[in-house]
C-alpha atoms as a PDB file:
ATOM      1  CA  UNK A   1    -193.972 213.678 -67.498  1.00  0.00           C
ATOM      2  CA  UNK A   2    -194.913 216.954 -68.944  1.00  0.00           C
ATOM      3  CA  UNK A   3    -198.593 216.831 -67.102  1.00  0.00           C
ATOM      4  CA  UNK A   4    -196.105 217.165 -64.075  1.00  0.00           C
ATOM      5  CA  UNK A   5    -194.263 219.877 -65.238  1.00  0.00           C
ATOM      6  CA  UNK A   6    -197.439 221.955 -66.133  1.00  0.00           C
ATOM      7  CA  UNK A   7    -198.545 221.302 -62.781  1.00  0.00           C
ATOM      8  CA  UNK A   8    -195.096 222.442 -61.216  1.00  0.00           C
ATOM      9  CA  UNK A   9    -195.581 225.285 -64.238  1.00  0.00           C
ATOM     10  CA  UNK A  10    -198.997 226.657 -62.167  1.00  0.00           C
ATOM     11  CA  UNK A  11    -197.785 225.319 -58.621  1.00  0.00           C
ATOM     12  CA  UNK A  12    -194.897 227.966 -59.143  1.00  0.00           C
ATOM     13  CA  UNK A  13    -197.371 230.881 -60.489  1.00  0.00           C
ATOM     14  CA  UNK A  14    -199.792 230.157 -57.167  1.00  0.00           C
ATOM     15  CA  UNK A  15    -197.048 230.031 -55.061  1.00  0.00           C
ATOM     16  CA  UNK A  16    -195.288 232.887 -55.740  1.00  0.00           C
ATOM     17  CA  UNK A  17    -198.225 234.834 -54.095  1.00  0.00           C
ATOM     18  CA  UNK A  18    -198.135 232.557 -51.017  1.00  0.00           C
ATOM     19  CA  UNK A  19    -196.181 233.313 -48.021  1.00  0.00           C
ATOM     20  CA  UNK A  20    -195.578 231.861 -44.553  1.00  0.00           C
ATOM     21  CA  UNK A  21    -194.273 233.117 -41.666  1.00  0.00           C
ATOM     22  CA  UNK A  22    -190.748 231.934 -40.138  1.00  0.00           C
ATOM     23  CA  UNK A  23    -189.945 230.456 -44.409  1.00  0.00           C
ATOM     24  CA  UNK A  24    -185.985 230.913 -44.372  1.00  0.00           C
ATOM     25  CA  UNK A  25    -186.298 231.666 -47.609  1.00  0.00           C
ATOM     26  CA  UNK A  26    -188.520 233.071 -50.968  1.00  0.00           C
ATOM     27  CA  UNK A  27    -189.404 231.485 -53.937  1.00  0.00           C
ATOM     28  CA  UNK A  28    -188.621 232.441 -57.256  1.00  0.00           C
ATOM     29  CA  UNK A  29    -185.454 232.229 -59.582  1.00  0.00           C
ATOM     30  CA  UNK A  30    -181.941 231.230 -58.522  1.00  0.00           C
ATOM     31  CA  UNK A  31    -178.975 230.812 -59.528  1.00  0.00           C
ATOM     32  CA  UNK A  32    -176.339 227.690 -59.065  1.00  0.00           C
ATOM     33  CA  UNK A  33    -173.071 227.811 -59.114  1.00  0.00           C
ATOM     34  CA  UNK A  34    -170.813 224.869 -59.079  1.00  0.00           C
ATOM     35  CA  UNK A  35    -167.158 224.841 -58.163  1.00  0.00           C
ATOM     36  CA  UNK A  36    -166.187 224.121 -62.172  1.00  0.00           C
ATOM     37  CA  UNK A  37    -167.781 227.632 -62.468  1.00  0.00           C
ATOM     38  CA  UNK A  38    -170.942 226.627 -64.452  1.00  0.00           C
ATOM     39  CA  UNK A  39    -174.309 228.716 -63.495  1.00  0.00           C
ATOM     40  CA  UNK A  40    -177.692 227.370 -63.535  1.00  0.00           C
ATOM     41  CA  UNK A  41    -180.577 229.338 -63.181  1.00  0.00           C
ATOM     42  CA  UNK A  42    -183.114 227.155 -60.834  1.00  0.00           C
ATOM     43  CA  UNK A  43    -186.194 227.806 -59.637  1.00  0.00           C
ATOM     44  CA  UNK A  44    -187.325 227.961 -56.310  1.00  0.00           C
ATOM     45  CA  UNK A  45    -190.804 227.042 -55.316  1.00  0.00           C
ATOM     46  CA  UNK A  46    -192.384 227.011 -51.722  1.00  0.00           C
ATOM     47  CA  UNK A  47    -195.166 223.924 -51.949  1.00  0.00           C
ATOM     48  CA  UNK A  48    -195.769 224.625 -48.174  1.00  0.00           C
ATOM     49  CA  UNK A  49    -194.445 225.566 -45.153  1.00  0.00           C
ATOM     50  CA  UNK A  50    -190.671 223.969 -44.780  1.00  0.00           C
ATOM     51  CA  UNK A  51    -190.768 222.335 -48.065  1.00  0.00           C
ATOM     52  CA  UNK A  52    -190.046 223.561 -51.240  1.00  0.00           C
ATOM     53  CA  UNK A  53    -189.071 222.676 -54.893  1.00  0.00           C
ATOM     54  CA  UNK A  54    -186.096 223.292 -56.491  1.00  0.00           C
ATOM     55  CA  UNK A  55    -186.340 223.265 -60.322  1.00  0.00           C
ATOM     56  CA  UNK A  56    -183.357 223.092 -62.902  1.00  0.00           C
ATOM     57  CA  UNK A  57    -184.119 221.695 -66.086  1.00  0.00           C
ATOM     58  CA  UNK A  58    -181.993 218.295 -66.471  1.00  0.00           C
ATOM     59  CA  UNK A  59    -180.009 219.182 -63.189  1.00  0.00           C
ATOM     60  CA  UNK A  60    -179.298 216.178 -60.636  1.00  0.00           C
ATOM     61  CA  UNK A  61    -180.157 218.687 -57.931  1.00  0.00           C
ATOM     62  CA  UNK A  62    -184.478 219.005 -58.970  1.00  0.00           C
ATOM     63  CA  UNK A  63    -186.580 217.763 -56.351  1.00  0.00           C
ATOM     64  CA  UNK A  64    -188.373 218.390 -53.258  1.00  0.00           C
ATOM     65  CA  UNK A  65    -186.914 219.180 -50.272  1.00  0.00           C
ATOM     66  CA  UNK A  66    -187.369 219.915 -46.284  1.00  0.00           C
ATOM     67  CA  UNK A  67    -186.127 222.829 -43.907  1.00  0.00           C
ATOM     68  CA  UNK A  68    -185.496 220.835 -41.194  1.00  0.00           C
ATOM     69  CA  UNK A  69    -184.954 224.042 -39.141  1.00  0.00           C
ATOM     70  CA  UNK A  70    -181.162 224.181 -40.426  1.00  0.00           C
ATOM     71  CA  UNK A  71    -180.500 222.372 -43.281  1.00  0.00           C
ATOM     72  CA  UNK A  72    -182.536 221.929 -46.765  1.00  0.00           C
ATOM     73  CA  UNK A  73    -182.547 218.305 -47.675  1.00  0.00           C
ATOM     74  CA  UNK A  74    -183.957 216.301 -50.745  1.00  0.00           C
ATOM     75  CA  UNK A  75    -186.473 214.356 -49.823  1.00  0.00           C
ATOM     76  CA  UNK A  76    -188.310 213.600 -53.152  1.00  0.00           C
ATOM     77  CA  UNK A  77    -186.016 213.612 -55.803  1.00  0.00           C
ATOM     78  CA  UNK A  78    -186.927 214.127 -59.091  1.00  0.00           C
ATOM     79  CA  UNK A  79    -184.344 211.112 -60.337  1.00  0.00           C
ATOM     80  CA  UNK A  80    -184.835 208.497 -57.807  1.00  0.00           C
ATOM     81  CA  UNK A  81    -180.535 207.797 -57.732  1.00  0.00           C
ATOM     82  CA  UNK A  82    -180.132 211.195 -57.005  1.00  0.00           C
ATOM     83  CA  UNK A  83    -181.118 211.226 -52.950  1.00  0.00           C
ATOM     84  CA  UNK A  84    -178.310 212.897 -50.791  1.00  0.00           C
ATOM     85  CA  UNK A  85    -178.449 216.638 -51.390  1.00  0.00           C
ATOM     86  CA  UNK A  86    -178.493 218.901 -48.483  1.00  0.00           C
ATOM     87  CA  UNK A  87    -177.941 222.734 -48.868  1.00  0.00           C
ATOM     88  CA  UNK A  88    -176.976 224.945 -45.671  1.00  0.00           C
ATOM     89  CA  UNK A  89    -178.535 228.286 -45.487  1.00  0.00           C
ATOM     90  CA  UNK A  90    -175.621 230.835 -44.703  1.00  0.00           C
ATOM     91  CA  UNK A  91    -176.222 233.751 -43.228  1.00  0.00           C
ATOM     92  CA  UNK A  92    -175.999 236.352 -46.314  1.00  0.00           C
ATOM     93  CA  UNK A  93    -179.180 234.428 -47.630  1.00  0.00           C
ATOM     94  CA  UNK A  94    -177.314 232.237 -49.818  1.00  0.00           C
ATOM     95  CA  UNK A  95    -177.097 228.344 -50.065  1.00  0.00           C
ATOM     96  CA  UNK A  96    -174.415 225.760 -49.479  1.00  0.00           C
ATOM     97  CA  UNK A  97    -174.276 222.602 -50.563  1.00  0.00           C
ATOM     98  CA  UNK A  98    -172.696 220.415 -47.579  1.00  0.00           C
ATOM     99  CA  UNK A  99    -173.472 217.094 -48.964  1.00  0.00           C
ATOM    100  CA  UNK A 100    -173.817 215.353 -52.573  1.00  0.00           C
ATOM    101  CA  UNK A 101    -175.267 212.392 -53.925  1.00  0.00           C
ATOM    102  CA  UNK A 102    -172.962 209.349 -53.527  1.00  0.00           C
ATOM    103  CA  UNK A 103    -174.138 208.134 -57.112  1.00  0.00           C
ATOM    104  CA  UNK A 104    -171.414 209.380 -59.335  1.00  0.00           C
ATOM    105  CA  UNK A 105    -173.031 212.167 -61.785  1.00  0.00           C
ATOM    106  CA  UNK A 106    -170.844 211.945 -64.979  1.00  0.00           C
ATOM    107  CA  UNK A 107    -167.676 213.437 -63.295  1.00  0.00           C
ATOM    108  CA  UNK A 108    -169.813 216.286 -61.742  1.00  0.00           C
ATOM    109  CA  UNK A 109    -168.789 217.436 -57.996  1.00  0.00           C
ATOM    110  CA  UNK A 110    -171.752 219.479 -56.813  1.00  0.00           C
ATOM    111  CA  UNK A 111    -170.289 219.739 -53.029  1.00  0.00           C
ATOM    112  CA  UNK A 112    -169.671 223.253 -51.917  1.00  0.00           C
ATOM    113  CA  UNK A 113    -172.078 224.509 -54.808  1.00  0.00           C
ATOM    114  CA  UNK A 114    -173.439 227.790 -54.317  1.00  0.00           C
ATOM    115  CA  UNK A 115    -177.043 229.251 -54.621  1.00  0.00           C
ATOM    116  CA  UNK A 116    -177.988 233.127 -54.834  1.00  0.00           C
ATOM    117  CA  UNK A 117    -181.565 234.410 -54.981  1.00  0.00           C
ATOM    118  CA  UNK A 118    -181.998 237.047 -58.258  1.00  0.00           C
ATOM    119  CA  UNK A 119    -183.532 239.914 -57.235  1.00  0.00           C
ATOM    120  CA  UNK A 120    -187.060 241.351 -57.779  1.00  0.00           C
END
């Protein structure tokens, strides 16, 4: 496990040089808010064009996942049970979340979560 996260580690260095036209939006550091109020700072890395990995240390919401030209969706999760999130880019630039896992996460409701780029 950590040979993967040093290779996310330099993945995420490389690619926040890399650029492609038409991506909907830029790597780098996040932030997540949930509805209980709780921020997470995630970050955002673009692997190639329309996919990207999100990053939060312990979160349900890591993985890979695909622009599919209007919504983000996991595709590789980095906990197998947690399959099912889909983010909706608005149109200030943020993220939605429109659906959750249907695995229970400890009491957690992630639906209508909210995710803001930091700035440079």
């Amino acid at each position: 496990m950590k040979y993967v996260h040093k290779l996310l580690f330099v993945m995420l260095l490389l690619s926040t040089s890399v650029c492609y036209a038409g991506t909907p939006i830029k790597a780098g550091q996040w932030n997540l808010q949930t509805p209980a109020g709780d921020v997470t700072s995630v970050t955002v890395t673009l692997l190639r064009k329309n996919e990207y990995y999100f990053y939060a240390p312990q979160h349900p919401i890591s993985g890979v996942y695909t622009w599919d030209g209007k919504l983000f969706r996991i595709t590789k999760p980095d906990n197998p049970r947690m399959g099912g999130f889909v983010w909706r880019l608005q149109r200030d630039h943020t993220l939605a979340m429109v659906e959750e896992t249907p695995v229970p996460i400890s009491g957690m409701k992630l639906i209508s979560s909210k995710m803001w780029r930091l700035t440079d």
